[in-house]
PDB file of N, CA and C in Angstrom:
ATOM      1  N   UNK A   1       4.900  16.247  31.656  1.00  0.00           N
ATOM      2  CA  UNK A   1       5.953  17.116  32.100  1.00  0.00           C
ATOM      3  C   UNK A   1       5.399  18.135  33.070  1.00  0.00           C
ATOM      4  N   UNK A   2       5.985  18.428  34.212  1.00  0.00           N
ATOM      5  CA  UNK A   2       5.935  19.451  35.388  1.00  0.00           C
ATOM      6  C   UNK A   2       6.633  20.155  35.122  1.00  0.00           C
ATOM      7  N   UNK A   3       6.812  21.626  34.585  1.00  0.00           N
ATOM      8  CA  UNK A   3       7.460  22.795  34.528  1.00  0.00           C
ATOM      9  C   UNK A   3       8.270  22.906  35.883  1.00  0.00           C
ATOM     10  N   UNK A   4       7.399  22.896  36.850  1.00  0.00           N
ATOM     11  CA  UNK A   4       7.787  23.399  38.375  1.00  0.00           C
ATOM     12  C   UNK A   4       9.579  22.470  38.502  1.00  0.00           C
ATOM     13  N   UNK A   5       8.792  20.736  38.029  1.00  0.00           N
ATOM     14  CA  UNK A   5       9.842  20.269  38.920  1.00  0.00           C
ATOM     15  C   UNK A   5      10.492  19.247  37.588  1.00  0.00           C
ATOM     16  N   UNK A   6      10.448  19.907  36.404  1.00  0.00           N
ATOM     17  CA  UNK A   6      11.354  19.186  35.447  1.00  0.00           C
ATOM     18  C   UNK A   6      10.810  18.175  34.921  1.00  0.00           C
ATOM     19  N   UNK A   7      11.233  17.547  34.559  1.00  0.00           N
ATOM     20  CA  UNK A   7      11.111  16.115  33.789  1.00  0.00           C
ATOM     21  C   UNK A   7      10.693  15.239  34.291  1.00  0.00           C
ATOM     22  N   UNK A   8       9.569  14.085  33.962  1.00  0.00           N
ATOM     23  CA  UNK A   8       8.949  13.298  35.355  1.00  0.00           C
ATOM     24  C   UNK A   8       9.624  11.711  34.599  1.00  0.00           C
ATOM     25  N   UNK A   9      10.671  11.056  34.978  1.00  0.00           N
ATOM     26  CA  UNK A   9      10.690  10.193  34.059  1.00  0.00           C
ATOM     27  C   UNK A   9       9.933   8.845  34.382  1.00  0.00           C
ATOM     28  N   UNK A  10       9.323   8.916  35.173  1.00  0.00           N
ATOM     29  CA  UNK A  10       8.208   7.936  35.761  1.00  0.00           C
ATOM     30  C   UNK A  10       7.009   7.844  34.933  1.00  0.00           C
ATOM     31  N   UNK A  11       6.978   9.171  34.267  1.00  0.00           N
ATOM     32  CA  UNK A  11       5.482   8.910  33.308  1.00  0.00           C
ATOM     33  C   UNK A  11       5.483   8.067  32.175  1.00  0.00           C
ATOM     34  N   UNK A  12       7.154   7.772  32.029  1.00  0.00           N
ATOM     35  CA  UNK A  12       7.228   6.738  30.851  1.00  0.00           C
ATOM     36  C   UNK A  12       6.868   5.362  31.038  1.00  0.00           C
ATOM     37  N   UNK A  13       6.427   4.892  32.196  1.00  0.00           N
ATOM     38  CA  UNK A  13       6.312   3.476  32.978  1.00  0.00           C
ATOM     39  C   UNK A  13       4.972   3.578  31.514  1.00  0.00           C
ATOM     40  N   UNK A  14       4.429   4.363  31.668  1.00  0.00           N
ATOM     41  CA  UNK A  14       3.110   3.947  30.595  1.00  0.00           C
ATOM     42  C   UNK A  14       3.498   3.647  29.415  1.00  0.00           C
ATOM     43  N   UNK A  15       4.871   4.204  28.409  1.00  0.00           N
ATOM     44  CA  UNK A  15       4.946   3.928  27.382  1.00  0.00           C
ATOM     45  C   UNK A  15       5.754   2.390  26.773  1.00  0.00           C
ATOM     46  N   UNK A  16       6.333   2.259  28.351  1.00  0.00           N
ATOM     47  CA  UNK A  16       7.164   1.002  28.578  1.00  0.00           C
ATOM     48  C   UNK A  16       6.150  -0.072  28.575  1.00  0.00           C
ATOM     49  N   UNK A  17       5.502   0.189  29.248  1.00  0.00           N
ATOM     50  CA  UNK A  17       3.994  -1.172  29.475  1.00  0.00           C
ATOM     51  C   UNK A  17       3.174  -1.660  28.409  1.00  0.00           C
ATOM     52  N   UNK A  18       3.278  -0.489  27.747  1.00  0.00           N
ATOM     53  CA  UNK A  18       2.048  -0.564  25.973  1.00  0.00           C
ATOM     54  C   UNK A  18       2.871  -0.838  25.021  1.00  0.00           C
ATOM     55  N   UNK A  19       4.433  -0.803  25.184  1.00  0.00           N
ATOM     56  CA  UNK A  19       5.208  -1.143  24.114  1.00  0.00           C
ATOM     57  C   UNK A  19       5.883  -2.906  24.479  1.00  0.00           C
ATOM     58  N   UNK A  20       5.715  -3.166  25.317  1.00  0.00           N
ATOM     59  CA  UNK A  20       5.831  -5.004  26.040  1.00  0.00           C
ATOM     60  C   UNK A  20       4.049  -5.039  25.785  1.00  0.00           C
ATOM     61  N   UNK A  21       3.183  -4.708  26.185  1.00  0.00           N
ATOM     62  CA  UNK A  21       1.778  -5.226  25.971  1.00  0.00           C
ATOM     63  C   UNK A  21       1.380  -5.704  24.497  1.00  0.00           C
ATOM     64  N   UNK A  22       1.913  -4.630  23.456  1.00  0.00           N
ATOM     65  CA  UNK A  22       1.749  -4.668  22.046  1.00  0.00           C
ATOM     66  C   UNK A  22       2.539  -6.139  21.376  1.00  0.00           C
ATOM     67  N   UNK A  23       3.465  -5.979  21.702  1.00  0.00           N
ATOM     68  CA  UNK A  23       4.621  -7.496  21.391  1.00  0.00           C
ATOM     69  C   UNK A  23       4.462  -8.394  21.921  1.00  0.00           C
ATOM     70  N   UNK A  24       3.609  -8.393  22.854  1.00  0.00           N
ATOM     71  CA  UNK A  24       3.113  -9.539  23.863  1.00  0.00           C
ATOM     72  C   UNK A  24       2.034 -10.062  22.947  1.00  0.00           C
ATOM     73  N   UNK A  25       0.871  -8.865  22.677  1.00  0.00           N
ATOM     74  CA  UNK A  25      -0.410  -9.185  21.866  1.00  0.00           C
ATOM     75  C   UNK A  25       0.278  -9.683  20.325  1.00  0.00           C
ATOM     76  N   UNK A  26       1.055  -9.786  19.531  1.00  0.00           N
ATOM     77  CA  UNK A  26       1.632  -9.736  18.370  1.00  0.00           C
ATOM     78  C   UNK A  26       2.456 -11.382  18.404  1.00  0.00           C
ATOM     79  N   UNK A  27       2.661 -11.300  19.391  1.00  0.00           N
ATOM     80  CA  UNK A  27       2.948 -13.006  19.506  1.00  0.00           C
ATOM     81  C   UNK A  27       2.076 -13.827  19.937  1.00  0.00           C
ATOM     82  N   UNK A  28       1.400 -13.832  20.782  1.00  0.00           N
ATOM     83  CA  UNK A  28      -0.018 -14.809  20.977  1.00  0.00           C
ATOM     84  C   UNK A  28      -0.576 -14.568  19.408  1.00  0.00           C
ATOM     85  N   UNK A  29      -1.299 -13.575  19.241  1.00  0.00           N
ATOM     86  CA  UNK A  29      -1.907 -13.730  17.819  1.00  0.00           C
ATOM     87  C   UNK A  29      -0.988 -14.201  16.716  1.00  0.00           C
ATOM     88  N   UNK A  30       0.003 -14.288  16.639  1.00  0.00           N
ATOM     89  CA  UNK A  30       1.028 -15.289  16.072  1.00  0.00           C
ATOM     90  C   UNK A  30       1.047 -16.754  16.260  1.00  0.00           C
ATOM     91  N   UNK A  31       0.968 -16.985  17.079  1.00  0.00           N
ATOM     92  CA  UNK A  31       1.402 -18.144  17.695  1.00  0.00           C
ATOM     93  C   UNK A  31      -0.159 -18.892  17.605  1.00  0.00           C
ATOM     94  N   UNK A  32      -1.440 -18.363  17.668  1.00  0.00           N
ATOM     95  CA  UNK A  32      -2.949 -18.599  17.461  1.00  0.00           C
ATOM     96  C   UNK A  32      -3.024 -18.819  15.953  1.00  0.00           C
ATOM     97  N   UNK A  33      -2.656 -18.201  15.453  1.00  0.00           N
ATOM     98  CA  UNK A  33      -2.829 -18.484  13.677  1.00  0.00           C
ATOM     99  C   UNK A  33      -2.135 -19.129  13.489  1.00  0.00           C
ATOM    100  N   UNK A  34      -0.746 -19.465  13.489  1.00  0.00           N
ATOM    101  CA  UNK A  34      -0.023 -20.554  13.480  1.00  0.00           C
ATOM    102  C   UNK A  34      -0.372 -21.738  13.902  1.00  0.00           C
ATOM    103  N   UNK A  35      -1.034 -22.113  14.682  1.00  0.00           N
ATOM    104  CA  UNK A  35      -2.367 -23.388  15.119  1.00  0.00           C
ATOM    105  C   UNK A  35      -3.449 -23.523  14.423  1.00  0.00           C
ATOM    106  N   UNK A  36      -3.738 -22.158  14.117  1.00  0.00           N
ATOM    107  CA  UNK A  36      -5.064 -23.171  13.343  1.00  0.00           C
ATOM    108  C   UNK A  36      -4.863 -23.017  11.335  1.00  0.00           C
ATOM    109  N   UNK A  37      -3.652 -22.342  11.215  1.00  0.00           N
ATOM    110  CA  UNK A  37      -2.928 -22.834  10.064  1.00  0.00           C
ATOM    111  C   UNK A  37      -2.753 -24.409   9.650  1.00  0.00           C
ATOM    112  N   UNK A  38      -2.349 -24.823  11.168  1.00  0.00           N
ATOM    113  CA  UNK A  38      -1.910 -25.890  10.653  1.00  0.00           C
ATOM    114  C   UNK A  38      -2.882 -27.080  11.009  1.00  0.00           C
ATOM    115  N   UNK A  39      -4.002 -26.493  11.390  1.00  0.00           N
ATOM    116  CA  UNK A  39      -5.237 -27.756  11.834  1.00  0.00           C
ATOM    117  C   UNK A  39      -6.583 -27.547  10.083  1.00  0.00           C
ATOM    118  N   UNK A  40      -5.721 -26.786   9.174  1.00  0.00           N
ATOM    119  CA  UNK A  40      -6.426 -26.297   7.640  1.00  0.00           C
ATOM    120  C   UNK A  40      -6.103 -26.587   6.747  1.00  0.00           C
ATOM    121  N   UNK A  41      -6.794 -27.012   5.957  1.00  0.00           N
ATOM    122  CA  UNK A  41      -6.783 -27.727   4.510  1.00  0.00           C
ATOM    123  C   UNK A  41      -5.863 -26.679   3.268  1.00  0.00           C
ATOM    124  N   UNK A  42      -4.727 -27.021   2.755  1.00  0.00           N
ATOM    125  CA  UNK A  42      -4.654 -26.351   1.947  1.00  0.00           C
ATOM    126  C   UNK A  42      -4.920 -25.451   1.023  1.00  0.00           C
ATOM    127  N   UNK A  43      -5.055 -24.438   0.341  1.00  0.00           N
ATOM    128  CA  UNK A  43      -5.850 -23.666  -0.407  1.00  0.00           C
ATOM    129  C   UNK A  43      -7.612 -23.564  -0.090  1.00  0.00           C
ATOM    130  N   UNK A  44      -7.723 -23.602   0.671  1.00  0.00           N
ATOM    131  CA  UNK A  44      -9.284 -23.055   0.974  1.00  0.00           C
ATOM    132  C   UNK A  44      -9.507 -21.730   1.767  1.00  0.00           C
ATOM    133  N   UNK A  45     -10.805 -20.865   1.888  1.00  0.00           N
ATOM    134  CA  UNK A  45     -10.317 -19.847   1.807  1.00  0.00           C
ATOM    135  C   UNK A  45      -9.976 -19.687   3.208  1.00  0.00           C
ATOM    136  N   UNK A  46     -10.547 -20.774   4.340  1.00  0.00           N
ATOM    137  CA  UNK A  46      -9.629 -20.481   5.492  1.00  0.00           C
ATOM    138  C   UNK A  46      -8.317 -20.484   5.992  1.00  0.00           C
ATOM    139  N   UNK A  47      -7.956 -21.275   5.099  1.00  0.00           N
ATOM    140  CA  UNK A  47      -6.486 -21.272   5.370  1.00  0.00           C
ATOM    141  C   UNK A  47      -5.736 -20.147   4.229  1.00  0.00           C
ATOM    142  N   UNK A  48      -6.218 -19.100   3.708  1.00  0.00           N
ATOM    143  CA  UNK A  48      -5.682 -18.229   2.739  1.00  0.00           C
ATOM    144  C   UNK A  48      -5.806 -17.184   3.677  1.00  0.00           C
ATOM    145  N   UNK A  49      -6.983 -16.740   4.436  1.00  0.00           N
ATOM    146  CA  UNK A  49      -7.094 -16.035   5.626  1.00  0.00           C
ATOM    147  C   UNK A  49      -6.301 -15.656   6.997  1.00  0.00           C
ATOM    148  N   UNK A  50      -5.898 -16.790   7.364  1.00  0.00           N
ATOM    149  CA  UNK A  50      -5.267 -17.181   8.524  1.00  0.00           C
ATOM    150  C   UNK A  50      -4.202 -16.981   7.866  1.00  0.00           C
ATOM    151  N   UNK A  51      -3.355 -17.547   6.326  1.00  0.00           N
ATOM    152  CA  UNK A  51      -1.933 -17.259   6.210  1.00  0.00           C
ATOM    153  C   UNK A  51      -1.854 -15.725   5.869  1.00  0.00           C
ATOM    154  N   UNK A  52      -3.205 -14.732   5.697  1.00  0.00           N
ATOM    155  CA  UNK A  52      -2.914 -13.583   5.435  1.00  0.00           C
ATOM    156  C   UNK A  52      -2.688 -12.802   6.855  1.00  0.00           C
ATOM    157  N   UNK A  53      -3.609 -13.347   7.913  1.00  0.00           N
ATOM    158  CA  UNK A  53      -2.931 -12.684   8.983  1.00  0.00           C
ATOM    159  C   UNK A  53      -1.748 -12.646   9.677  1.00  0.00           C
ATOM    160  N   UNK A  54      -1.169 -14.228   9.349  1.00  0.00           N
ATOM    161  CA  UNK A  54      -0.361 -14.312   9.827  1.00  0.00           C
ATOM    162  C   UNK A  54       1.067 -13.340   8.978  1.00  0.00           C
ATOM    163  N   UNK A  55       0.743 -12.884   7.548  1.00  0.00           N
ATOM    164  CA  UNK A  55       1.535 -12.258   7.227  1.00  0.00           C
ATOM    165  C   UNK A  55       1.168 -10.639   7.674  1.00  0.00           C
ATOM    166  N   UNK A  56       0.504 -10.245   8.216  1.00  0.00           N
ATOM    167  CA  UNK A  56      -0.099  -9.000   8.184  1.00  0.00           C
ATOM    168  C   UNK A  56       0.709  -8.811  10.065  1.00  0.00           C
ATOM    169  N   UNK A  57       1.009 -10.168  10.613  1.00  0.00           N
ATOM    170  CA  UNK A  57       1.471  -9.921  12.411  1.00  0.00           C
ATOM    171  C   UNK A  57       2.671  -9.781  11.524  1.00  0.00           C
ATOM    172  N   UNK A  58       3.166 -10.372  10.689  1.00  0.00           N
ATOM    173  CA  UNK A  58       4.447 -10.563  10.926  1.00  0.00           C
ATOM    174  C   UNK A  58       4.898  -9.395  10.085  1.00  0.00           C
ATOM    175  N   UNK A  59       4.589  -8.417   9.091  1.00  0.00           N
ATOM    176  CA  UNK A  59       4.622  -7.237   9.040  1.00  0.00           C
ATOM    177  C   UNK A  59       4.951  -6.336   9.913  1.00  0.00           C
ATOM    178  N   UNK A  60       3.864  -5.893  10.678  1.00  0.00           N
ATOM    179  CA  UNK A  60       3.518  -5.072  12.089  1.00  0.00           C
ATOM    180  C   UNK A  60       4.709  -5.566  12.964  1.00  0.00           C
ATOM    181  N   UNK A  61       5.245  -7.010  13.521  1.00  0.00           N
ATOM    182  CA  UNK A  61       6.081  -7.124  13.982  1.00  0.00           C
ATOM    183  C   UNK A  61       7.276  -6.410  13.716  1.00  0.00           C
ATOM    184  N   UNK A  62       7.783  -6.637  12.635  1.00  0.00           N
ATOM    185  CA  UNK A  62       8.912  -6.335  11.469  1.00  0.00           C
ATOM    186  C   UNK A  62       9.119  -4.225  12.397  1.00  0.00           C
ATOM    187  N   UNK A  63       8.015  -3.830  12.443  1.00  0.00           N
ATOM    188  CA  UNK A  63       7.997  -2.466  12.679  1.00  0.00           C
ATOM    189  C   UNK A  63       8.590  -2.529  13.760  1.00  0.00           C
ATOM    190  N   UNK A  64       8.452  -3.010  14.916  1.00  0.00           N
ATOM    191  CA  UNK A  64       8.632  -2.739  16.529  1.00  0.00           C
ATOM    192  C   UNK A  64      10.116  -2.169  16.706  1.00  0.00           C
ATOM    193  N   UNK A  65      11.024  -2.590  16.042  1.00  0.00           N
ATOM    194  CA  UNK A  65      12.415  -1.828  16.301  1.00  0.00           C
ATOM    195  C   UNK A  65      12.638  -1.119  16.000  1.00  0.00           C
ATOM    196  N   UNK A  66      11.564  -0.360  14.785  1.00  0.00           N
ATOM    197  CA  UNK A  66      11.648   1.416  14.104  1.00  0.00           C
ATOM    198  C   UNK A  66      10.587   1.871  15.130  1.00  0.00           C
ATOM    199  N   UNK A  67       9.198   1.236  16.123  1.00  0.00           N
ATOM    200  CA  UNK A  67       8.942   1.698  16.856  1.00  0.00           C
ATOM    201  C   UNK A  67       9.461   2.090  18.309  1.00  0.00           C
ATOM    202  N   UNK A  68      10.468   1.070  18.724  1.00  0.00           N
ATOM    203  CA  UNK A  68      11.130   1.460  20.023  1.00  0.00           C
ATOM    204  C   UNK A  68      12.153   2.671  20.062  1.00  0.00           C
ATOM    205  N   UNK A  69      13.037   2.516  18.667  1.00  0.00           N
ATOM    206  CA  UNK A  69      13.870   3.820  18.187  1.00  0.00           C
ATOM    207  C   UNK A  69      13.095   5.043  18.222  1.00  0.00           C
ATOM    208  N   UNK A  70      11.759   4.935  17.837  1.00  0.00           N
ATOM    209  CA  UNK A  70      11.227   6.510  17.794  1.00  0.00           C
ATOM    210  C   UNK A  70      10.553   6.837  19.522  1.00  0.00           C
ATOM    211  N   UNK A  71      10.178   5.918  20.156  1.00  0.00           N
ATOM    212  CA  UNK A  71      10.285   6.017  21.303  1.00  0.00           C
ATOM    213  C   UNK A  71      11.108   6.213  22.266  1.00  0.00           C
ATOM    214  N   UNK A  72      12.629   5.775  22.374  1.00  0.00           N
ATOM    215  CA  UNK A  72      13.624   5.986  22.462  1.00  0.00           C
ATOM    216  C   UNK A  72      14.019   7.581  22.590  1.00  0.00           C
ATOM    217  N   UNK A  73      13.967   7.923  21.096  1.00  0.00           N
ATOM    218  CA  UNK A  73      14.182   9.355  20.301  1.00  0.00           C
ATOM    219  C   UNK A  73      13.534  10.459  21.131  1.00  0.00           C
ATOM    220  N   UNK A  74      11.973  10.349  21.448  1.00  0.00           N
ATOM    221  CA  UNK A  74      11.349  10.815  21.744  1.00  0.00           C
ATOM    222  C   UNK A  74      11.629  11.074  23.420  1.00  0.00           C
ATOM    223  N   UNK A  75      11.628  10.494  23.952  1.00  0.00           N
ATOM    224  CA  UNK A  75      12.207  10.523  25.515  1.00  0.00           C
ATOM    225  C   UNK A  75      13.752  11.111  25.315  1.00  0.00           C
ATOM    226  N   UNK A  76      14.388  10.917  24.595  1.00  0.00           N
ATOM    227  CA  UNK A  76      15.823  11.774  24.293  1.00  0.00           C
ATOM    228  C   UNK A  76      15.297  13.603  24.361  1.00  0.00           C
ATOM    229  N   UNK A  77      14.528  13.499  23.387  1.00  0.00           N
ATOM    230  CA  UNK A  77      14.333  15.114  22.869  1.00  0.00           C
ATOM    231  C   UNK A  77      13.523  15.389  24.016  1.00  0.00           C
ATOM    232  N   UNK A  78      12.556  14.750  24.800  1.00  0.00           N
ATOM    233  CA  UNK A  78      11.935  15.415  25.902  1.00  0.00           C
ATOM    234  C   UNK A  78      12.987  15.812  26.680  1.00  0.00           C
ATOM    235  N   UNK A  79      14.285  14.886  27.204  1.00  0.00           N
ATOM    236  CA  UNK A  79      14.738  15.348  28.380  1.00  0.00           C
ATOM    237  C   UNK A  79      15.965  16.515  27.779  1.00  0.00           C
ATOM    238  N   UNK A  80      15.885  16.484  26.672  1.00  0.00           N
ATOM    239  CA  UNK A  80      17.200  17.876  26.178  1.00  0.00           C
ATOM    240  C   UNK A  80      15.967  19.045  26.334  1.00  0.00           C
ATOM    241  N   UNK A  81      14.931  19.308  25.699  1.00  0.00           N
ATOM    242  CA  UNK A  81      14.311  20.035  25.748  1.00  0.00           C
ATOM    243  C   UNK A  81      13.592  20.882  27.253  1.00  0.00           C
ATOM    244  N   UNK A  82      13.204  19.473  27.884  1.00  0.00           N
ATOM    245  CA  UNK A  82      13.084  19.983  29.380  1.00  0.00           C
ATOM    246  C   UNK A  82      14.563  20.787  30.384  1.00  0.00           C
ATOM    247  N   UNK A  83      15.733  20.364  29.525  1.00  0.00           N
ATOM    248  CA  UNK A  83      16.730  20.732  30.526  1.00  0.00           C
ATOM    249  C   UNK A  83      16.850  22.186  30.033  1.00  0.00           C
ATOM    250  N   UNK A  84      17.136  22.408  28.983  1.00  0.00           N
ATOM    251  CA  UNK A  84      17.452  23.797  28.022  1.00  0.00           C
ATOM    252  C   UNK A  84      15.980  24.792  29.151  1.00  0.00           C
ATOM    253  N   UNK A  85      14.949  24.113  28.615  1.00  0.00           N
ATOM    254  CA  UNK A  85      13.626  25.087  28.864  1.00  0.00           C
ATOM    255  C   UNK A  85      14.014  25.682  30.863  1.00  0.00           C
ATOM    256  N   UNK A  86      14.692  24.252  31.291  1.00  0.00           N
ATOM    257  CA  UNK A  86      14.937  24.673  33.091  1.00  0.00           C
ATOM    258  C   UNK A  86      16.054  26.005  33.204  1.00  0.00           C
ATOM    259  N   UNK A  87      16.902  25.528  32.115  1.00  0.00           N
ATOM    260  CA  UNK A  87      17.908  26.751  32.331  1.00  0.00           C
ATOM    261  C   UNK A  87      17.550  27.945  31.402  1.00  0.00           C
ATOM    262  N   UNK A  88      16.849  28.040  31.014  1.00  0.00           N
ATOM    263  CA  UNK A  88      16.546  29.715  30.563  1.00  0.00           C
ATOM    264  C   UNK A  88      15.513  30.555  31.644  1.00  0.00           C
TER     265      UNK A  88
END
């Protein structure tokens, strides 16, 4: 944020990029354990491994729409806050 000249909403290009980069990384590593899930022997401990990560992406996934909402939120309250702070 620039006091001088308000609200920069261009600086969010960074939070936009790391929040597609993250879901990007969360599906390849999905989609990687899911392959070699299925190139593994039942109950051994590699394949107990691989099905734990794959539950551990798909967790973390599960989050991303309580993470975009608070991101969302957050760019809301910046630009009420920056406008209030311009007019006093």
């Amino acid at each position: 944020m620039n006091s001088k000249t308000g609200y920069d909403i261009k600086s969010l290009a960074g939070l936009g990029v790391a929040f597609v980069v993250i879901a990007i990384v969360l599906s390849f590593g999905a989609t990687i354990l899911a392959d070699l899930a299925a190139d593994q022997t039942s109950g051994t401990y590699e394949r107990n491994a691989t099905n734990s990560g794959l539950e551990s992406l798909e967790e973390f996934s599960s989050w991303l729409p309580t993470l975009a909402l608070i991101v969302v939120a957050a760019v809301i309250i910046g630009v009420i806050v920056t406008y209030f702070a311009m007019r006093a």
